[in-house]
Protein backbone atom coordinates (compact mmCIF):
# COMPACT_ATOMS: atom_id res chain seq x y z
CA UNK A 1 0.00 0.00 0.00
CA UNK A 2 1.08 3.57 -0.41
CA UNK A 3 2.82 5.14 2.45
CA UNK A 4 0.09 7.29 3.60
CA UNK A 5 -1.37 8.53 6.94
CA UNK A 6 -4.32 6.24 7.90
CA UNK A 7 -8.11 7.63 6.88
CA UNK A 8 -10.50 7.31 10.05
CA UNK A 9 -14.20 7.63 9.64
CA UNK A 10 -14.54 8.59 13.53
CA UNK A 11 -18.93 6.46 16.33
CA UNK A 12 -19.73 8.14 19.51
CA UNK A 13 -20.61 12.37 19.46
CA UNK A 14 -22.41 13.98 16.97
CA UNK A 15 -21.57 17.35 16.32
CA UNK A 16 -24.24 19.34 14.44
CA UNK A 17 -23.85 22.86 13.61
CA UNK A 18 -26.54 25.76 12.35
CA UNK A 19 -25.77 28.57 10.51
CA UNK A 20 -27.94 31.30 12.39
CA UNK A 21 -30.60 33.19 10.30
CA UNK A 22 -30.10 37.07 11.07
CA UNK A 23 -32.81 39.96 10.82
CA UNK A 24 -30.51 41.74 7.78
CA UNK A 25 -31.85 40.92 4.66
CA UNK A 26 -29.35 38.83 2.54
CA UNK A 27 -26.76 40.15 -0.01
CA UNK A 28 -28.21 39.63 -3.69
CA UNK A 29 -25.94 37.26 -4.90
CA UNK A 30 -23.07 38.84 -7.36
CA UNK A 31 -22.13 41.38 -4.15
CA UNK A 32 -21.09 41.32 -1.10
CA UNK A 33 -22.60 43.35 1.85
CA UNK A 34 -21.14 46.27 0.88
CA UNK A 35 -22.83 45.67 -2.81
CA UNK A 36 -19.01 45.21 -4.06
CA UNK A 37 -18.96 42.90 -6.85
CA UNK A 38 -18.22 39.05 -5.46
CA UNK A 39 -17.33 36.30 -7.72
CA UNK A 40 -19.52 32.90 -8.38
CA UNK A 41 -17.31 30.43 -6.60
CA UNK A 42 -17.15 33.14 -3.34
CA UNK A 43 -21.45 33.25 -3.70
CA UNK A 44 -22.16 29.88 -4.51
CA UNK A 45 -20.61 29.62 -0.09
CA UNK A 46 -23.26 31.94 0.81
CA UNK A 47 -26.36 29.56 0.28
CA UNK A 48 -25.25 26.91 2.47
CA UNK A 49 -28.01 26.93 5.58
CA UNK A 50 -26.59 23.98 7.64
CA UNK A 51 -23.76 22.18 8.09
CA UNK A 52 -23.91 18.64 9.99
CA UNK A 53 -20.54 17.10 10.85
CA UNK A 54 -21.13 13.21 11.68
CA UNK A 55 -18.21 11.79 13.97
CA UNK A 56 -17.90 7.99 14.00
CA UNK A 57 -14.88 6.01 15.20
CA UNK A 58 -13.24 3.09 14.87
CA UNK A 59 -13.76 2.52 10.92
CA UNK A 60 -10.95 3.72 8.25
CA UNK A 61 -11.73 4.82 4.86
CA UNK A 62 -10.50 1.40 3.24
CA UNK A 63 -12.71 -0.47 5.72
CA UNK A 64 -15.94 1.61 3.79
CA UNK A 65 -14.44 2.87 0.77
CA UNK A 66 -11.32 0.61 0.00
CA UNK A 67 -13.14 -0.94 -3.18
CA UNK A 68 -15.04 2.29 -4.33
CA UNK A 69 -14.88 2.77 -8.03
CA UNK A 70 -12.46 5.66 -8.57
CA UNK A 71 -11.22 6.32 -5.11
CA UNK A 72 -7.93 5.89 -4.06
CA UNK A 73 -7.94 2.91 -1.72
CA UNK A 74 -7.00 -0.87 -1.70
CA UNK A 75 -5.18 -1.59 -4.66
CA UNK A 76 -6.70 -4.35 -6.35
CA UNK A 77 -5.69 -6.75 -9.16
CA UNK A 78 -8.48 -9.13 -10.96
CA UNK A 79 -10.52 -8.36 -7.99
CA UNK A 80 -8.19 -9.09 -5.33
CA UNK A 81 -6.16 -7.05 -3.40
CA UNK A 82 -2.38 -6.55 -4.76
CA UNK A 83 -1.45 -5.77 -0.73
CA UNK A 84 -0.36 -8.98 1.43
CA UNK A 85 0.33 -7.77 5.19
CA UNK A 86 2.52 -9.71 7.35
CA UNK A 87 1.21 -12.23 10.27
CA UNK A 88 3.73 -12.52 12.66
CA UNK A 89 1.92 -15.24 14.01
CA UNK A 90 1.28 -17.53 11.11
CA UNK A 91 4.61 -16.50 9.36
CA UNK A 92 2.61 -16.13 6.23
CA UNK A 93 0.60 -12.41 5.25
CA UNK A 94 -3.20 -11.64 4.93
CA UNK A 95 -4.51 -9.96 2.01
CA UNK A 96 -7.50 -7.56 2.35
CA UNK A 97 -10.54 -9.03 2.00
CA UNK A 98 -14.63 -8.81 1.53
CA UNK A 99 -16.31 -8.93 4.81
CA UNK A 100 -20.02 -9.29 5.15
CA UNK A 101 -20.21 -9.26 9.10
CA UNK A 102 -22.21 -6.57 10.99
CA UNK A 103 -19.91 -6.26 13.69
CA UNK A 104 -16.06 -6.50 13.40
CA UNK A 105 -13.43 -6.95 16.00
CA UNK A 106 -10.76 -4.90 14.25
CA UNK A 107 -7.90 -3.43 16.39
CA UNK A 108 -6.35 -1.04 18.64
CA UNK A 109 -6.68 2.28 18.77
CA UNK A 110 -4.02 4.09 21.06
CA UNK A 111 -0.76 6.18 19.62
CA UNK A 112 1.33 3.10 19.93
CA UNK A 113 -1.11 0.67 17.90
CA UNK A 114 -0.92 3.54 15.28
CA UNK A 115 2.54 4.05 14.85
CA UNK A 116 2.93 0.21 14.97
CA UNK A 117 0.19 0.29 12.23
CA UNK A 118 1.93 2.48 9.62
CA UNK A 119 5.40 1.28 10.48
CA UNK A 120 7.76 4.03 9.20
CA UNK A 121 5.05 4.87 6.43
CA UNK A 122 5.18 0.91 5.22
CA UNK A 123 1.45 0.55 6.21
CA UNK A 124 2.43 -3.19 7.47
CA UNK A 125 1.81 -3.28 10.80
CA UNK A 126 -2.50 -3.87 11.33
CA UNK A 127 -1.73 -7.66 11.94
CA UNK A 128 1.00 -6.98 14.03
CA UNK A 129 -0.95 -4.27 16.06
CA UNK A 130 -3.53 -6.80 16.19
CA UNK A 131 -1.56 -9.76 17.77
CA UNK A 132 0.47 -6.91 20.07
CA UNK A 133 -2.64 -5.15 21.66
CA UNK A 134 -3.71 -6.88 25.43
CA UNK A 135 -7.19 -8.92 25.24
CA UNK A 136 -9.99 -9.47 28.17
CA UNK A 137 -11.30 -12.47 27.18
CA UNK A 138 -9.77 -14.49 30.28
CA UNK A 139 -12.05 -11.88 32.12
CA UNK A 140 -14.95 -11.25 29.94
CA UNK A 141 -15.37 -14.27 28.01
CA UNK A 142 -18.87 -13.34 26.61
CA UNK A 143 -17.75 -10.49 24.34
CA UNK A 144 -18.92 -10.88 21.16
CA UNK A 145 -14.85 -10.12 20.15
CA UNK A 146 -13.65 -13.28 22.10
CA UNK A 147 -15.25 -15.38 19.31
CA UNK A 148 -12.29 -13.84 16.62
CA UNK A 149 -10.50 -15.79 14.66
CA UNK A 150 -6.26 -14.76 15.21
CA UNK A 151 -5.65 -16.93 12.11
CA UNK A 152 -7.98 -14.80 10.08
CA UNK A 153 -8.33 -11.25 12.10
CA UNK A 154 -10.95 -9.35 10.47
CA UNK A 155 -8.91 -5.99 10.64
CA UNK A 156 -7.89 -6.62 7.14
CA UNK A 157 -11.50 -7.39 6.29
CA UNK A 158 -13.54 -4.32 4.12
CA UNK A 159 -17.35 -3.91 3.60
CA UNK A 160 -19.08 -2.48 0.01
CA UNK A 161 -22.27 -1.19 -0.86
CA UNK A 162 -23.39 -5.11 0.22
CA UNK A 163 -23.34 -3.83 3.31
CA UNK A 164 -23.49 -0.01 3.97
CA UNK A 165 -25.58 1.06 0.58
CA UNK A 166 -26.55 4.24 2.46
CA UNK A 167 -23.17 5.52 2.49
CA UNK A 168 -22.03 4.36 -1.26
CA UNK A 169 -24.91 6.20 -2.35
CA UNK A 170 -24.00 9.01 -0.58
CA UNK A 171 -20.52 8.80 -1.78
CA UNK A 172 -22.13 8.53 -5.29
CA UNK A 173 -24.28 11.31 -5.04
CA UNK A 174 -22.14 13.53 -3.64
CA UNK A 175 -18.74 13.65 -2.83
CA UNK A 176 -16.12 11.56 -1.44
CA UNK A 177 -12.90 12.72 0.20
CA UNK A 178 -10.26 10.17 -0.47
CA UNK A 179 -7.25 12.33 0.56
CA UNK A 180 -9.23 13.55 3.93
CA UNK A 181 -6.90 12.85 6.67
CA UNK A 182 -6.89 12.80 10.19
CA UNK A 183 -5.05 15.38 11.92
CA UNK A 184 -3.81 13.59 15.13
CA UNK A 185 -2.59 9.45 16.15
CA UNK A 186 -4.09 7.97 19.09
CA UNK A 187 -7.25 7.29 20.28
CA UNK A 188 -11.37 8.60 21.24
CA UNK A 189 -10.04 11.65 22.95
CA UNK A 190 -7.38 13.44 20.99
CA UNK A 191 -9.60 13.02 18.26
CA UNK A 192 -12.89 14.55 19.82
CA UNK A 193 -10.70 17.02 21.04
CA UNK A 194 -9.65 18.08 17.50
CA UNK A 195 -13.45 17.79 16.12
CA UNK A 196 -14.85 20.70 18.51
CA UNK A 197 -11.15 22.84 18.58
CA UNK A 198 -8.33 21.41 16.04
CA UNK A 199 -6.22 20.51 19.16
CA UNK A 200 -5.22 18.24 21.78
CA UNK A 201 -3.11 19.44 25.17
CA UNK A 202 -2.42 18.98 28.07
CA UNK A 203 -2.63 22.28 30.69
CA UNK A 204 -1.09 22.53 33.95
CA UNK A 205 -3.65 25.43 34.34
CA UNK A 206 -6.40 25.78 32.38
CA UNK A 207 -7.16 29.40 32.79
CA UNK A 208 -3.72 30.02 31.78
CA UNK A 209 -3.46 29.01 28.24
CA UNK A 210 0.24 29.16 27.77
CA UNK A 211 0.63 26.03 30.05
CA UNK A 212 -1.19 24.27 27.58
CA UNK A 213 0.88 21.76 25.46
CA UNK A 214 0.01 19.18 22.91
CA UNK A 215 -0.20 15.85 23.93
CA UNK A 216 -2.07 13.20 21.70
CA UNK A 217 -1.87 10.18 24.94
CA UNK A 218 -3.27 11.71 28.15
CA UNK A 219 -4.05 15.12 27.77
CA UNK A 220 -6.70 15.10 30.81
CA UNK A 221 -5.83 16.28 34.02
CA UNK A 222 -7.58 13.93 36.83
CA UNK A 223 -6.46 15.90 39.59
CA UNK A 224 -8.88 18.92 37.92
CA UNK A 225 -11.48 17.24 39.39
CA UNK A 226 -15.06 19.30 38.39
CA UNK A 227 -13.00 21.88 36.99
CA UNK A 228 -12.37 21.98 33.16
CA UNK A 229 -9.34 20.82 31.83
CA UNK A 230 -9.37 22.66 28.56
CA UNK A 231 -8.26 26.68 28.57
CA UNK A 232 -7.86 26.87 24.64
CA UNK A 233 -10.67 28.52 22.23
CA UNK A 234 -13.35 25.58 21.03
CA UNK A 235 -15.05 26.30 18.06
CA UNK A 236 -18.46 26.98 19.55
CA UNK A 237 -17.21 30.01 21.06
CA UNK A 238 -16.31 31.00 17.93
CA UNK A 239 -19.22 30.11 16.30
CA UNK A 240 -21.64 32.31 19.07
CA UNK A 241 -18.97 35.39 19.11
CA UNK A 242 -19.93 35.37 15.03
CA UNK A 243 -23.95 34.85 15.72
CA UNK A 244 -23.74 31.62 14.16
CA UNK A 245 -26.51 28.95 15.71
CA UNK A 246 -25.11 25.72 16.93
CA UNK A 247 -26.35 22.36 18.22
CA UNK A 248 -23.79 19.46 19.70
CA UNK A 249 -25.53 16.16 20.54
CA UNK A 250 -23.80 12.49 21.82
CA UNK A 251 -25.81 9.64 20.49
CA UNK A 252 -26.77 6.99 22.83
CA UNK A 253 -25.29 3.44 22.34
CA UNK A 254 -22.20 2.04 23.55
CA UNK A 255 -18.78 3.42 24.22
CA UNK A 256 -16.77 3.00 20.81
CA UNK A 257 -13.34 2.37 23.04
CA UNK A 258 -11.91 0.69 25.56
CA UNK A 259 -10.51 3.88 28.65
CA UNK A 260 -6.69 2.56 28.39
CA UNK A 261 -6.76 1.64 24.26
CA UNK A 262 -6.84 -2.23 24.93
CA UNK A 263 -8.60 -3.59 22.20
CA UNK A 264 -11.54 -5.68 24.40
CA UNK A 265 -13.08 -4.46 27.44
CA UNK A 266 -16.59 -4.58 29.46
CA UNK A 267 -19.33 -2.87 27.23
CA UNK A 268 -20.39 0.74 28.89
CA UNK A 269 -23.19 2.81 28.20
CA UNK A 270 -23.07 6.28 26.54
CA UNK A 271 -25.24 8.84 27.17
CA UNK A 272 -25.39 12.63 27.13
CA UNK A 273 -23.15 12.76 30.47
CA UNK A 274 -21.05 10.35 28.79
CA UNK A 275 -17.44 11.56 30.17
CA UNK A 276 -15.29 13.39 28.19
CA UNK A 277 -13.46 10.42 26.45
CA UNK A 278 -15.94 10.91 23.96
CA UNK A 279 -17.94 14.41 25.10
CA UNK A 280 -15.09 16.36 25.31
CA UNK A 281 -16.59 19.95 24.95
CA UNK A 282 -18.36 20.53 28.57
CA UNK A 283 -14.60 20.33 29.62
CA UNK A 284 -13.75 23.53 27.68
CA UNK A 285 -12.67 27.01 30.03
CA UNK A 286 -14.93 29.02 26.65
CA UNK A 287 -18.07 26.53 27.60
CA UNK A 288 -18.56 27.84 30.93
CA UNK A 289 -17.72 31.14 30.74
């Protein structure tokens, strides 16, 4: 595979934002506010009413979009993939394959399990990840993961529109980013932090923002206790300081990862006061003030 940065589809928060209807009337389009002459492409921005960002985890782009026609994914030969990964385990490799299950085991999540993953920009490492990552099924022996098979893991597995037509024909009616990239390794929280404010850190004081520095692992602070552990700007601050209407919602369902990365653990509930693993944005300084 090419040496590129892996493509999550992040399943957990929803973040929905409104653009907020003002009293003004609107521009005509062809000019700006100021009736100043605006070009098509700078207009066309202007009609948009809504914009809905969906955040599910624990899917990459080949897993949903590998095979699309067009798209830059799993490079395929005569219908099978050209890619062989190495097993460490069975001394042989796994090719990518079509997988028709609902529910998939996969792999680890955490910064290590990702660098592992891409291996130096090889892309080589998922089976090794895989094998590497600590299981629970001495403890929790009903998961629905402790029935995977470590002679066929199904992280190299891939669905089609077989089984998620919603989303090809989404993808077919409108647009599919193929070179869309996650900003940040690691796991559930780094990357909520980056959907609500393009940044994960770590702050020895929150309501001093220069003590904030990135960190992609732990950037929490338990010893906050009630108080938030964010002090940077998050972008619904900057969405009511420019009158712009916003929503932010956490589905219910089940957490999407295990608190320490591992790649089984006990199934917990999520709910609106899910913590901030996966509801990061109550823990912002700019929510509460």
């Amino acid at each position: 595979m090419p040496p590129t940065m892996p493509r999550s589809i992040a399943l957990g928060a929803t973040l929905a934002l409104f653009a907020g209807c003002t009293g003004t009337a609107a521009p005509r389009i062809g000019s700006d506010a100021t009736g100043h002459p605006r070009d098509a492409a700078s207009a066309g921005i202007h009609r948009i009413e809504h914009v809905v960002v969906i955040m599910q985890e624990n899917r990459s782009f080949d897993s949903y979009f590998g095979t699309f026609p067009g798209a830059d994914g799993i490079p395929m030969r005569g219908g099978v993939a050209e890619a062989c990964l190495p097993d460490p385990k069975t001394r042989s490799c796994q090719r990518p394959y079509h997988d028709p299950s609902d529910v998939n085991f996969g792999g680890p999540h955490h910064v290590a399990a990702a660098l592992l993953d891409i291996d130096g920009g090889r892309m080589d490492g998922f089976i090794r990840a895989f094998h590497a990552a600590p299981l629970r099924c001495r403890r929790f022996s009903n998961l629905p993961q402790c029935a995977y098979s470590s002679s066929h893991p199904d992280v190299m597995g891939y669905h089609d529109a077989r089984e998620i037509p919603n989303y090809w024909s989404y993808a077919k009616q409108f647009v599919l980013q193929d070179h869309m990239f996650e900003p940040n390794l690691g796991w559930s929280l780094p990357a909520h932090l980056f959907a609500v404010s393009a940044w994960s850190a770590h702050c020895a004081d929150p309501a001093v923002v220069a003590t904030c520095i990135t960190n992609l692992g732990e950037p929490d602070v338990p010893e906050h206790g009630a108080r938030p552990d964010y002090g940077w700007t998050d972008i619904t601050y900057l969405l009511h300081k420019h009158g712009i209407s916003w929503a932010y919602y956490v589905d219910p369902g089940t957490q999407p990862d295990c608190d320490d990365g591992a790649t089984t653990c006990a199934t917990r509930p999520q709910r609106v006061g899910t913590p901030e693993i996966w509801n990061p944005l109550p823990d912002f300084l700019t929510v509460h003030q």
